[in-house]
N, C-alpha and C. Protein backbone atom coordinates (compact mmCIF):
# COMPACT_ATOMS: atom_id res chain seq x y z
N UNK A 1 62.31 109.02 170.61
CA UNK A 1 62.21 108.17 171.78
C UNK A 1 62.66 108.95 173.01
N UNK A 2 61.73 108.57 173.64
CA UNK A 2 62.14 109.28 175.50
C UNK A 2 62.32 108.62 176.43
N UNK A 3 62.72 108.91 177.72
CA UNK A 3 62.69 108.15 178.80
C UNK A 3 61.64 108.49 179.96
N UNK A 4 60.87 109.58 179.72
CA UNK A 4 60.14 110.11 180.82
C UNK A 4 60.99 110.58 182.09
N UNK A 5 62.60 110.79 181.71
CA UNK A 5 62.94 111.53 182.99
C UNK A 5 63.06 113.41 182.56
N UNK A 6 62.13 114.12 183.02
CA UNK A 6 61.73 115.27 182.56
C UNK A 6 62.94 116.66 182.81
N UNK A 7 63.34 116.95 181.84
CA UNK A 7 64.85 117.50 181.86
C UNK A 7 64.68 119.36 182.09
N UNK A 8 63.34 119.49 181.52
CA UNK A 8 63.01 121.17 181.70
C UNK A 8 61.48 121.56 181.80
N UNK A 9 61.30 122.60 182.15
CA UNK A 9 59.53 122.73 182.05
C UNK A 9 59.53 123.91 181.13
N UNK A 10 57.79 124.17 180.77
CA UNK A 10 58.04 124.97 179.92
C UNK A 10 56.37 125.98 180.05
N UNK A 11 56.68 127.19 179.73
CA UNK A 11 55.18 127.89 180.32
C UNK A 11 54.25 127.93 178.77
N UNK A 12 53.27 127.30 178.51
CA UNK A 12 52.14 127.52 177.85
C UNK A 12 51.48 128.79 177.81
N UNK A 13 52.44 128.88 176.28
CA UNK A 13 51.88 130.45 175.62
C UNK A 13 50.24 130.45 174.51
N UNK A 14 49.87 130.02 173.53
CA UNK A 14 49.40 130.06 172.50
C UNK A 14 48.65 128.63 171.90
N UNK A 15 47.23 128.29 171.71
CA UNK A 15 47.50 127.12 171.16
C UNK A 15 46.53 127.71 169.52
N UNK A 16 46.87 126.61 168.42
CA UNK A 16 46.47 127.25 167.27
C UNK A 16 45.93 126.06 166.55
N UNK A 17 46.54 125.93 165.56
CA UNK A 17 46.63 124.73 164.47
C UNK A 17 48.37 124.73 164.91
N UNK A 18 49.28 125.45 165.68
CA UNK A 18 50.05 124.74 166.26
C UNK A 18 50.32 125.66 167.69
N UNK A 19 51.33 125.08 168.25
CA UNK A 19 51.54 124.78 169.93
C UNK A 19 52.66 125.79 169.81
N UNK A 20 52.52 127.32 170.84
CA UNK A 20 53.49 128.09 171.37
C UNK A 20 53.78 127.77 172.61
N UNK A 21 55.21 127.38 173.31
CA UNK A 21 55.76 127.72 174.39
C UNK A 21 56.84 128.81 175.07
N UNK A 22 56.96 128.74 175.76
CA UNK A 22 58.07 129.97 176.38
C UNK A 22 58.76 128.81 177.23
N UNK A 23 60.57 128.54 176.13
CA UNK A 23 61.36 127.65 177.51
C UNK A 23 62.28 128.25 176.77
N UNK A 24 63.53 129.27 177.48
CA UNK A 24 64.60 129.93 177.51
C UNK A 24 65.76 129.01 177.46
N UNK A 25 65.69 128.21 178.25
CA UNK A 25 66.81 126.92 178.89
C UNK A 25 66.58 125.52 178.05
N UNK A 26 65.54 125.32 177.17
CA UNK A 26 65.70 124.59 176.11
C UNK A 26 66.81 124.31 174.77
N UNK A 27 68.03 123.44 174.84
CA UNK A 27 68.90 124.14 173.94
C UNK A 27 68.43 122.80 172.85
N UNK A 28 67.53 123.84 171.36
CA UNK A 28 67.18 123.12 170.15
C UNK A 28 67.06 123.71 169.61
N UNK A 29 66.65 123.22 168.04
CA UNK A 29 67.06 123.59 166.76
C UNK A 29 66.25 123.22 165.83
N UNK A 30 65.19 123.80 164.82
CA UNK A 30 63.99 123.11 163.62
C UNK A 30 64.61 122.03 163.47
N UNK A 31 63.34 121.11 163.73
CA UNK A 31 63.71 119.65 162.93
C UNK A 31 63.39 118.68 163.97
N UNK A 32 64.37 119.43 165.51
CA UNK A 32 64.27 118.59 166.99
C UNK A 32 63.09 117.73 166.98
N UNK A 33 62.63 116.45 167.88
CA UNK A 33 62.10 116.02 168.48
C UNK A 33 62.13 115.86 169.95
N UNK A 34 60.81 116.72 170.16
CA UNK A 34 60.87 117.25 171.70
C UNK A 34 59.31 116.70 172.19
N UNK A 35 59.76 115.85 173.46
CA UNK A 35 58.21 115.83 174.19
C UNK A 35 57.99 117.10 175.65
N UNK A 36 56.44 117.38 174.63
CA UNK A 36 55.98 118.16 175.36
C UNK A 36 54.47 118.03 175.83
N UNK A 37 54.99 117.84 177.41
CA UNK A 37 53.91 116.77 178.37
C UNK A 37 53.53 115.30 177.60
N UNK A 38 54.23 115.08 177.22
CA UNK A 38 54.35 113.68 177.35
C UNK A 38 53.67 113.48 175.69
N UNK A 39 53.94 114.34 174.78
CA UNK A 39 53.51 114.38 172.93
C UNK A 39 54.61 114.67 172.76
N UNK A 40 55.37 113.83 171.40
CA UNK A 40 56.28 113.83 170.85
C UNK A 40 55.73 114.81 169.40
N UNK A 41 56.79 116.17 169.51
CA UNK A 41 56.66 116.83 168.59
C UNK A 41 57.75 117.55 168.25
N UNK A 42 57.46 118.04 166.78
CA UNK A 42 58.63 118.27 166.13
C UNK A 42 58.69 119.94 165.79
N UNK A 43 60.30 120.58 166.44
CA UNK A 43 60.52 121.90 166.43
C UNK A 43 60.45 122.29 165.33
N UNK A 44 59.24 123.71 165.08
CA UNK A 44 59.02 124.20 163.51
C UNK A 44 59.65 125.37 163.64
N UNK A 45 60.07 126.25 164.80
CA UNK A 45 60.63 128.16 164.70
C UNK A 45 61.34 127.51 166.37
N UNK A 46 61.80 128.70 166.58
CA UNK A 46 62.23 129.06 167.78
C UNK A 46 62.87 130.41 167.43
N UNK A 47 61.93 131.55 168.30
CA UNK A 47 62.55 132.81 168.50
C UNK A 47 62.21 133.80 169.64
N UNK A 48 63.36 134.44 170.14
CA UNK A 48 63.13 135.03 171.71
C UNK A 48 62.78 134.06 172.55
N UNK A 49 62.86 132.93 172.63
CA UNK A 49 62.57 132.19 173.64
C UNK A 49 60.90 131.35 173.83
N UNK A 50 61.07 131.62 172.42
CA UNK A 50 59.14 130.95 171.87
C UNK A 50 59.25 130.09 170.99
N UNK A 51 59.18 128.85 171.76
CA UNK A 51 59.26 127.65 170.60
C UNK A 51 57.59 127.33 169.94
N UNK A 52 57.74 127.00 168.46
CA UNK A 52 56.35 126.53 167.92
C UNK A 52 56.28 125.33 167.30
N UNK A 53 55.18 124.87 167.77
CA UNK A 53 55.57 123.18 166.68
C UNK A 53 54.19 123.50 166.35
N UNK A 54 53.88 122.52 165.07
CA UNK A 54 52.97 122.46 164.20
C UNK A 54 52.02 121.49 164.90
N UNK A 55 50.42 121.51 164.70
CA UNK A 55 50.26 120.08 165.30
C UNK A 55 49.14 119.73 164.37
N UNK A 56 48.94 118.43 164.73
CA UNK A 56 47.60 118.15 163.64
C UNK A 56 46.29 117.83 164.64
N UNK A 57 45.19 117.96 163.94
CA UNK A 57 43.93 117.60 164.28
C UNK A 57 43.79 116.65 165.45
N UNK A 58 44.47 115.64 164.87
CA UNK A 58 44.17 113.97 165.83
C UNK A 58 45.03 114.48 167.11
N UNK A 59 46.37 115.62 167.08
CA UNK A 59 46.88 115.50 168.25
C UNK A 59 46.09 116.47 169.40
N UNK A 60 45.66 117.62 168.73
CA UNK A 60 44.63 118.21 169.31
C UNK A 60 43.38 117.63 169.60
N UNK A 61 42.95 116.61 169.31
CA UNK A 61 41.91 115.82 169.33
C UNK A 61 42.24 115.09 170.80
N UNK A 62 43.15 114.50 170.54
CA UNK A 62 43.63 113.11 171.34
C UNK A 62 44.30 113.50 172.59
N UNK A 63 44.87 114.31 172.83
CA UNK A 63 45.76 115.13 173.93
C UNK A 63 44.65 115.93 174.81
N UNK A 64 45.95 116.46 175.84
CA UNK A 64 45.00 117.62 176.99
C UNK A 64 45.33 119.12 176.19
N UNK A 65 46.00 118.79 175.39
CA UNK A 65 46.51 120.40 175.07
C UNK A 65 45.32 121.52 174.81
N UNK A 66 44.55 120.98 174.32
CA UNK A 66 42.86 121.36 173.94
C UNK A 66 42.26 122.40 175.36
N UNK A 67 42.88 121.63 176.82
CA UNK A 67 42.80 121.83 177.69
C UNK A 67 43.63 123.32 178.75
N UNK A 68 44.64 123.20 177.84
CA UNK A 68 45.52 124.27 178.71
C UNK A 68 45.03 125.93 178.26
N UNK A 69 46.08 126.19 180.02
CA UNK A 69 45.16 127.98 179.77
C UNK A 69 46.84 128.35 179.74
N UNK A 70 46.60 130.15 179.25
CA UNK A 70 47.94 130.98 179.06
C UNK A 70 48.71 130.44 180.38
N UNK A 71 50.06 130.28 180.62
CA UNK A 71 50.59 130.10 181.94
C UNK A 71 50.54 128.63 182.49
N UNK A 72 50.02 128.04 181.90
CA UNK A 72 50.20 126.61 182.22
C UNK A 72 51.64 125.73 181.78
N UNK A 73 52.02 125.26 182.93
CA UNK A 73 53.34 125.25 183.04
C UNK A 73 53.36 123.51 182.50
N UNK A 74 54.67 123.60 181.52
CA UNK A 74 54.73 121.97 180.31
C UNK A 74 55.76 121.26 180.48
N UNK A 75 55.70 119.77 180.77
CA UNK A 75 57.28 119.22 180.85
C UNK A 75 57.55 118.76 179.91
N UNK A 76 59.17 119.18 179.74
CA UNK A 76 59.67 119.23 178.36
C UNK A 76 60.56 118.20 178.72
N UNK A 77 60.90 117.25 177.54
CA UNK A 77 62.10 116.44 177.30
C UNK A 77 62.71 116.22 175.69
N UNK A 78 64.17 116.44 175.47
CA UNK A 78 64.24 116.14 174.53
C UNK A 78 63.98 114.70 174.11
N UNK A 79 64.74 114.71 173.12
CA UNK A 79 64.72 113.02 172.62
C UNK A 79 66.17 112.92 173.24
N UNK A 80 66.21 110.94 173.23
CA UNK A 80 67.32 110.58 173.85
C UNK A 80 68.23 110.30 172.99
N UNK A 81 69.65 109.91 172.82
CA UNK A 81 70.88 109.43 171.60
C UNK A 81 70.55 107.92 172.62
N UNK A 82 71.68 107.41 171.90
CA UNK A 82 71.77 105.85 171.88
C UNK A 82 72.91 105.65 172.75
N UNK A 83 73.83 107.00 173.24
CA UNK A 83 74.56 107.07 174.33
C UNK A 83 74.20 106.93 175.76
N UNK A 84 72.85 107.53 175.86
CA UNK A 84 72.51 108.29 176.75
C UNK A 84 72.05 106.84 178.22
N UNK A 85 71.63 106.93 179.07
CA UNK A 85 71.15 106.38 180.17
C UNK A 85 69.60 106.18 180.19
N UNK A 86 69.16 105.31 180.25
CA UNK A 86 67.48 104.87 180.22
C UNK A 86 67.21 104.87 181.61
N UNK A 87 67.25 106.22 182.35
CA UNK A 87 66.65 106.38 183.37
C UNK A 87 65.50 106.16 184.14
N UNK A 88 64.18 106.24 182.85
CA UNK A 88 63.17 105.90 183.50
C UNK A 88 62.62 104.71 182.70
N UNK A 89 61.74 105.20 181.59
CA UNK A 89 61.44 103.75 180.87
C UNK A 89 61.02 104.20 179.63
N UNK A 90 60.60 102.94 178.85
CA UNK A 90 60.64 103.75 177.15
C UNK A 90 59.84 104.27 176.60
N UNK A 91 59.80 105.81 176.51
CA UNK A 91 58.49 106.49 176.26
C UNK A 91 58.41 107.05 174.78
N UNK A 92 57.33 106.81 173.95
CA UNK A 92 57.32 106.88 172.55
C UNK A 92 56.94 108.70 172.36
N UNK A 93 56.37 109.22 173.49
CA UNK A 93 55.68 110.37 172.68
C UNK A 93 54.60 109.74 172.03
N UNK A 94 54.12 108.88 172.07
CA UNK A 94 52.37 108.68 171.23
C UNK A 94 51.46 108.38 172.12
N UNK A 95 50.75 109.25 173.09
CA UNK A 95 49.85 109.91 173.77
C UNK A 95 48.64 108.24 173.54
N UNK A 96 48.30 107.51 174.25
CA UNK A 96 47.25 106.46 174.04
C UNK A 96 45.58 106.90 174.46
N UNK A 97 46.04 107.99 175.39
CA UNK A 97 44.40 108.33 176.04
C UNK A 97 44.78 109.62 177.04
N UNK A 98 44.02 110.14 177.49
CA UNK A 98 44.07 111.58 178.48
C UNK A 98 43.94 110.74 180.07
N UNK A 99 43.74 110.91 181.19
CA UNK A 99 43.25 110.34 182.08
C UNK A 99 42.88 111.98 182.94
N UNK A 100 42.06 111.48 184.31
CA UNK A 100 41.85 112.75 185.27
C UNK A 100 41.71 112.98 186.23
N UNK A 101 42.86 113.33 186.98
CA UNK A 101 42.70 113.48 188.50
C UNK A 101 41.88 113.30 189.42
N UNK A 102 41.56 112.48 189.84
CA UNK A 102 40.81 112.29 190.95
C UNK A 102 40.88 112.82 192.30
N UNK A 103 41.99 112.31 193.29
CA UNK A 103 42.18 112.56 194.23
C UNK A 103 43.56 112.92 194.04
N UNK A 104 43.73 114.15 195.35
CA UNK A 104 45.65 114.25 195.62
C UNK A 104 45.64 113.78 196.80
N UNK A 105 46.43 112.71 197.46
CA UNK A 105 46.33 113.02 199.17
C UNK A 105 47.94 113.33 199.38
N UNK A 106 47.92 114.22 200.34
CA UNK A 106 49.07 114.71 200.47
C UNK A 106 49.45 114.44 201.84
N UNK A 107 50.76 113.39 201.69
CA UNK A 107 52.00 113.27 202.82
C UNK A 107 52.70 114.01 203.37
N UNK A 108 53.40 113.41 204.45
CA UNK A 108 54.36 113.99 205.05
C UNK A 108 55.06 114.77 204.01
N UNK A 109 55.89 114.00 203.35
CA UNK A 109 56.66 114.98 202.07
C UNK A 109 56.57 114.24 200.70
N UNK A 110 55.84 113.40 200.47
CA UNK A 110 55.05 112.73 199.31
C UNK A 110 53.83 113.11 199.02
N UNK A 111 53.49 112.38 198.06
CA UNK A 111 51.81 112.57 197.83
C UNK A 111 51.79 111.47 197.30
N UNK A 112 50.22 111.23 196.94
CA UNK A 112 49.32 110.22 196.15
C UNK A 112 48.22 111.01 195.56
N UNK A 113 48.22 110.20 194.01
CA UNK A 113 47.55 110.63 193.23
C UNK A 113 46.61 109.30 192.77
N UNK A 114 45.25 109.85 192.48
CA UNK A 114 44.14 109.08 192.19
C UNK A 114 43.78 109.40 190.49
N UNK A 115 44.19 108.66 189.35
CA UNK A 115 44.11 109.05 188.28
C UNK A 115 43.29 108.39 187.11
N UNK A 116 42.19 108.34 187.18
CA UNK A 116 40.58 107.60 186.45
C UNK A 116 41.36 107.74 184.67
N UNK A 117 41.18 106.51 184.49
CA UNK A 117 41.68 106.09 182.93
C UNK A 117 40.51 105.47 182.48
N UNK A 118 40.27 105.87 180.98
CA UNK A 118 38.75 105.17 180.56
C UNK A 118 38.97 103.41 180.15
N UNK A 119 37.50 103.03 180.18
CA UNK A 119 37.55 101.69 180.58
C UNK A 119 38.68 100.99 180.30
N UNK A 120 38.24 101.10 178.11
CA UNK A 120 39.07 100.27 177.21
C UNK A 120 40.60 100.32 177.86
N UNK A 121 40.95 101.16 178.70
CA UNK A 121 42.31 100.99 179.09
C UNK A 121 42.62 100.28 179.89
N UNK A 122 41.45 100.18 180.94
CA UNK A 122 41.69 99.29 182.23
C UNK A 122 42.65 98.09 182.07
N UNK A 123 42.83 97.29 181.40
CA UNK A 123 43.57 96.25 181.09
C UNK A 123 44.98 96.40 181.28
N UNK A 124 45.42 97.53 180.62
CA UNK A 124 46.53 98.07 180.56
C UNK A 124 47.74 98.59 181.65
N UNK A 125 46.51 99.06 182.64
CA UNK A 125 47.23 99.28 183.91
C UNK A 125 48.00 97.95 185.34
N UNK A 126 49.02 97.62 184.60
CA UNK A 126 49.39 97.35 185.58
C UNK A 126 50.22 97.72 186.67
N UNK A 127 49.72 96.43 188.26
CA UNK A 127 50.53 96.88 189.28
C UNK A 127 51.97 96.98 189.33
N UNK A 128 52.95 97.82 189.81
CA UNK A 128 54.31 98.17 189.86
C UNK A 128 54.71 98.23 188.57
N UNK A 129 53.98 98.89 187.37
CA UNK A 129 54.43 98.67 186.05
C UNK A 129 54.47 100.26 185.68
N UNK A 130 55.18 100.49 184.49
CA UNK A 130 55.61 102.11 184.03
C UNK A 130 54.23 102.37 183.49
N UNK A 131 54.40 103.93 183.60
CA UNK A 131 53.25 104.66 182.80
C UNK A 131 53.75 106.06 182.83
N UNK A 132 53.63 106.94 181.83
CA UNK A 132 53.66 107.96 181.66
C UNK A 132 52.61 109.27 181.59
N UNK A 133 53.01 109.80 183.06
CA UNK A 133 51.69 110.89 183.10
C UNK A 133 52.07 112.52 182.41
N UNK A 134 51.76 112.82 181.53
CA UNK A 134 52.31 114.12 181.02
C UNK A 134 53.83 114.20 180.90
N UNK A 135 54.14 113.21 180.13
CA UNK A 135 55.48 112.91 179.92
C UNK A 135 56.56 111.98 181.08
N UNK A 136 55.75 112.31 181.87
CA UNK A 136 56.90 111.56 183.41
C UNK A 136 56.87 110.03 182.95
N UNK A 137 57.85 109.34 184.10
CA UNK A 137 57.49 107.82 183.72
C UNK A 137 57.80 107.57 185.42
N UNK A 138 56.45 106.98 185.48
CA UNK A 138 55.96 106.93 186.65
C UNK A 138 56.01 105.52 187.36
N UNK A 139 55.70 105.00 188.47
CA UNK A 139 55.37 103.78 188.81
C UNK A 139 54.12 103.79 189.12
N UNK A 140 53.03 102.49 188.57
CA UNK A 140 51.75 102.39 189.45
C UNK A 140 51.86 101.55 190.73
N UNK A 141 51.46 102.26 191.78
CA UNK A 141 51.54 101.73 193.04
C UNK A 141 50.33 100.91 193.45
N UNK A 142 49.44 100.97 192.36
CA UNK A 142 48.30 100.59 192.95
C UNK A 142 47.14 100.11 191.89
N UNK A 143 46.25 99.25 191.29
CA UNK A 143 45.43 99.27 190.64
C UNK A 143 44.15 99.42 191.32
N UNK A 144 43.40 100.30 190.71
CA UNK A 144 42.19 100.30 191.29
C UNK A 144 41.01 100.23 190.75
N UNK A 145 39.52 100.57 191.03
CA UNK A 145 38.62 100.43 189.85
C UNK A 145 38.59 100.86 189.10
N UNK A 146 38.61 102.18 188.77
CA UNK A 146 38.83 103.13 187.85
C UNK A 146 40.16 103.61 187.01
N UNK A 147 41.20 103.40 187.97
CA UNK A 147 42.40 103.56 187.10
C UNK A 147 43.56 103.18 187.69
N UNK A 148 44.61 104.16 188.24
CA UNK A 148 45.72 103.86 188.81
C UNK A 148 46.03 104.66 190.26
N UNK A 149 46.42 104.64 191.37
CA UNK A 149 47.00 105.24 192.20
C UNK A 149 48.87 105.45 192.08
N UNK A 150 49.39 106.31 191.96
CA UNK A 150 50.70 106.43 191.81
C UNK A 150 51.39 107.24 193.28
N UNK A 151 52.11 106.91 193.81
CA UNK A 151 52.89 107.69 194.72
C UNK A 151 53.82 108.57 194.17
N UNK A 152 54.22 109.61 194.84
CA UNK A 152 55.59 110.86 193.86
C UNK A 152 56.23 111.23 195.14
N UNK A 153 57.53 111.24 194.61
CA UNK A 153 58.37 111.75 195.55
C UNK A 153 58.75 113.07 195.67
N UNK A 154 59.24 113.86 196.57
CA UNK A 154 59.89 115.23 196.49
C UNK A 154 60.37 115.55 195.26
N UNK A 155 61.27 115.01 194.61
CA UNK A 155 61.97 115.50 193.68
C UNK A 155 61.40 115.40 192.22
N UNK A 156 59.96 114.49 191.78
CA UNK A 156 59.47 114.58 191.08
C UNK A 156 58.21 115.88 191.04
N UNK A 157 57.71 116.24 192.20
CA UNK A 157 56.83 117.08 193.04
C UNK A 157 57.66 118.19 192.53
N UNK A 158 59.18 118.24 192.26
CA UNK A 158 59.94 119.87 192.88
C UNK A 158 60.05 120.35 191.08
N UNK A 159 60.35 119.24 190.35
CA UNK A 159 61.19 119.52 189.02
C UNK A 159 60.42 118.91 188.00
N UNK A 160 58.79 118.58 188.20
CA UNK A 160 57.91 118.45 187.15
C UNK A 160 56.43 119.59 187.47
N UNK A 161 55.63 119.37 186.64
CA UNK A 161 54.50 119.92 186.58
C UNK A 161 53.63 119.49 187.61
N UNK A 162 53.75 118.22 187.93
CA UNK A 162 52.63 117.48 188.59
C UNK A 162 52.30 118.23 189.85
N UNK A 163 53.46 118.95 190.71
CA UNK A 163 53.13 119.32 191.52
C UNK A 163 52.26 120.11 191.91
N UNK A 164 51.63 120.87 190.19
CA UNK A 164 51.21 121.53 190.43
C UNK A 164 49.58 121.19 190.33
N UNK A 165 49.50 120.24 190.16
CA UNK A 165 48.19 119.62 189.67
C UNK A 165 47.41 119.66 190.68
N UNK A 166 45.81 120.06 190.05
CA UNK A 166 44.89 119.74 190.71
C UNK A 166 43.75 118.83 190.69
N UNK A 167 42.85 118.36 191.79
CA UNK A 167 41.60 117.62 191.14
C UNK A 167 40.86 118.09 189.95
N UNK A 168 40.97 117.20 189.08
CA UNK A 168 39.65 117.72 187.79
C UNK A 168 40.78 117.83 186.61
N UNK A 169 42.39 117.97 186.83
CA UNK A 169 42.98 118.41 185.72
C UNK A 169 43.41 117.23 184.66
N UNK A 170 43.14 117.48 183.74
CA UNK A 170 43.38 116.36 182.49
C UNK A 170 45.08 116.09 182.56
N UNK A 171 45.22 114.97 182.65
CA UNK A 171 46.70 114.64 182.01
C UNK A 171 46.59 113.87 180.87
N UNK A 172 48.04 113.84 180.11
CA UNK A 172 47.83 112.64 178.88
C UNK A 172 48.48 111.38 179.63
N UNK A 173 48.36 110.15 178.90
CA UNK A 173 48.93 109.13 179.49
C UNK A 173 49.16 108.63 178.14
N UNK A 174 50.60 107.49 178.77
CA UNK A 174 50.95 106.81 177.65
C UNK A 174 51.33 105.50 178.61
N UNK A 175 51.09 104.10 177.99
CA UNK A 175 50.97 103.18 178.70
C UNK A 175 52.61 102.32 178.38
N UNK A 176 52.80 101.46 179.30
CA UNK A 176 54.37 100.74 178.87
C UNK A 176 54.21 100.53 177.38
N UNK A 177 55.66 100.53 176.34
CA UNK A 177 55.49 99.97 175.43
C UNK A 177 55.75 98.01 175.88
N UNK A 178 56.60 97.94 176.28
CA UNK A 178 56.90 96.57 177.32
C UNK A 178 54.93 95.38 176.79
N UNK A 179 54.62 96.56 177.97
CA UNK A 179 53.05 95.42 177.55
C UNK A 179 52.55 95.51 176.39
N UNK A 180 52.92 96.32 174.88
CA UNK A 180 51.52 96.42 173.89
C UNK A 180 52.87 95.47 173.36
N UNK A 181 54.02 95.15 173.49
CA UNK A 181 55.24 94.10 172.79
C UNK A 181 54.11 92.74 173.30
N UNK A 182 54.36 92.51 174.38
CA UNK A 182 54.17 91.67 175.14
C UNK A 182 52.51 90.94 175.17
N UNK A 183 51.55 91.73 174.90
CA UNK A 183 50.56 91.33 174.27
C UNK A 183 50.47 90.87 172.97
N UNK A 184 51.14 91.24 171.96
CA UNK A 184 51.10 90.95 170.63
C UNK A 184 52.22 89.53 170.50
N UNK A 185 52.97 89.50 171.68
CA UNK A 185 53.48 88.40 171.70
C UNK A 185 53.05 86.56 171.96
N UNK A 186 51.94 87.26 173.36
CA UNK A 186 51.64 86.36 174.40
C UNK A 186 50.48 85.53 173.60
N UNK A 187 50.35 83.91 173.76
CA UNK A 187 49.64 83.40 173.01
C UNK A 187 48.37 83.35 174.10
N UNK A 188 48.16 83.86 175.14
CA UNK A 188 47.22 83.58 176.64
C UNK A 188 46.44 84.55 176.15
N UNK A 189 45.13 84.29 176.76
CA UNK A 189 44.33 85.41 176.88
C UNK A 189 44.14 86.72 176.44
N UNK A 190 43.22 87.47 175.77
CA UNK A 190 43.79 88.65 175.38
C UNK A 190 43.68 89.51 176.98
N UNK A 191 44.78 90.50 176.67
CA UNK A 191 44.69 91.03 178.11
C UNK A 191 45.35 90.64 179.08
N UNK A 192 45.64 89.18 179.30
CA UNK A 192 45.85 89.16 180.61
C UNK A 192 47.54 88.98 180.68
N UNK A 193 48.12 90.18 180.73
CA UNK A 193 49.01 91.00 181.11
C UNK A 193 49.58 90.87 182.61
N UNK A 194 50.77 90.38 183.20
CA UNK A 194 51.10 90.47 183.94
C UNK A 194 52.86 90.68 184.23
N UNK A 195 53.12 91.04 185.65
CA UNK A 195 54.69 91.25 185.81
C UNK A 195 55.38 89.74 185.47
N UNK A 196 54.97 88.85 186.10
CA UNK A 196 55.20 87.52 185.44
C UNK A 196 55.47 86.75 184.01
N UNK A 197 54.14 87.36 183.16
CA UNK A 197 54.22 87.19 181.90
C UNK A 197 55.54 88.37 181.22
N UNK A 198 55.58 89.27 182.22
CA UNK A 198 56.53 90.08 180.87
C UNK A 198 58.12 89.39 181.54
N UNK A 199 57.97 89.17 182.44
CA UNK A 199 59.83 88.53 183.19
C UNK A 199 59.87 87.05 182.02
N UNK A 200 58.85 86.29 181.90
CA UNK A 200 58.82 85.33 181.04
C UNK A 200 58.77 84.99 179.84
N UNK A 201 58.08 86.25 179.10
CA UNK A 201 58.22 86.30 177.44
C UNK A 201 59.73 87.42 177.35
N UNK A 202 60.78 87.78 178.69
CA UNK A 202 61.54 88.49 178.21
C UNK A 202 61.99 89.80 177.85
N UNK A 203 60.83 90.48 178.65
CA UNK A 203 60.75 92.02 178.30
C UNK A 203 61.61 92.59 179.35
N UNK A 204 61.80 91.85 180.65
CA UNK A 204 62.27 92.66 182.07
C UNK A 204 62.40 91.43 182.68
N UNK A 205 63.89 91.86 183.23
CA UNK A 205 64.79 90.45 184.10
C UNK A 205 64.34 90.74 185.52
C-alpha cells in the first residue's frame, strides 16, 4: 500500500521479462514492495545501485513501461507501515489503465495538464477526487470530455517526474480506491459516483 506522496525518483535502465533501475538513495532490500511510477513491485537483486524486479506479461501489457526509453526518469515510493502519515491518498500499486497527455499549459509557476483516459473509464473520473498519475496522487480539477484536467504545483513539478512530461507521453493511472468501495456499495445507479455519495455511504467526512 502507498500514498502517492513520491519519496525518490529513479533513472530507467533496462526493460526485459523484468524492470532495471538506477536509484542510489533508495534504502531496500529483496522481498521490498516498491512503487515504481505508480506499479507496485516486488525487489528481486539490488547491486551497485541497480535495482531489478521481475515482471509479468499482464504488467508489461497493462502499464507504460512497454513505453520507456534508456534515461527515463521513474517515481519511486516505498510501501507505507501502519505508523506512517496518509499524506496523499490510498494508492494500491494496481495500475487500472495508461492515460495520455494531451495538453501542458504552463503558468505563472504552475501548470495544467490535459490527460485523455479511455472511455470505459470515463465514469470513474471524478471532480475534486484522487487519482494517481505515475504513482503521484493527484487532485482532478476538472472533468472533461475525454478525461481529466489536473493542476500541479511547484513542488510536485520540482520532486516528481511529471515535470518532465511531454504531449503524447503515456502515463499509468490508478483511479480512487474510495470510489470502486463505494460503487460496490451504492445501491443507485451503476456509475453514478459522486463527492456526495462517497461523504454519505462514509468513505470521506
Amino acid at each position: 500500500m502507498f500514498t502517492g506522496i513520491i519519496s525518490n525518483t529513479a533513472e530507467f535502465s533496462k526493460l526485459t521479462s523484468s524492470l532495471l533501475i538506477k536509484c542510489k538513495k533508495l534504502s531496500a532490500h529483496p522481498g521490498n514492495s516498491i512503487s515504481v511510477n505508480g506499479v507496485c513491485l516486488t525487489v528481486k537483486t539490488i547491486k551497485n545501485g541497480i535495482i531489478c524486479f521481475d515482471l509479468s506479461e499482464e504488467t508489461i501489457k497493462k502499464t507504460s513501461f512497454k513505453h520507456l526509453k534508456t534515461g527515463d526518469i521513474l517515481n519511486i515510493e516505498s510501501a507505507v507501515k501502519l505508523s506512517d502519515s496518509l499524506g496523499g491518498h490510498i494508492v494500491t500499486g494496481h495500475v487500472d489503465c495508461t492515460g495520455q497527455i494531451a495538453e501542458i499549459r504552463k503558468l505563472r509557476q504552475s501548470r495544467e495538464i490535459i490527460i485523455t483516459i479511455p472511455s470505459k473509464f470515463k465514469k470513474r473520473v471524478v471532480e475534486k477526487g484522487s487519482i494517481a498519475v505515475d504513482g503521484i496522487s493527484l487532485t482532478i480539477a476538472k472533468v472533461i470530455k475525454n478525461g481529466a484536467m489536473i493542476s500541479l504545483i511547484p513542488y510536485t513539478l520540482e520532486k516528481t517526474n511529471i515535470g518532465l512530461k511531454k504531449k503524447g507521453d503515456i502515463v499509468n493511472i490508478e483511479f480512487d480506491i474510495l470510489y470502486k468501495y463505494a460503487k460496490q456499495k451504492s445501491s443507485t445507479a451503476n456509475d453514478n459516483i459522486s463527492i456526495d455519495l462517497l461523504v454519505k455511504s462514509g468513505f470521506i467526512a
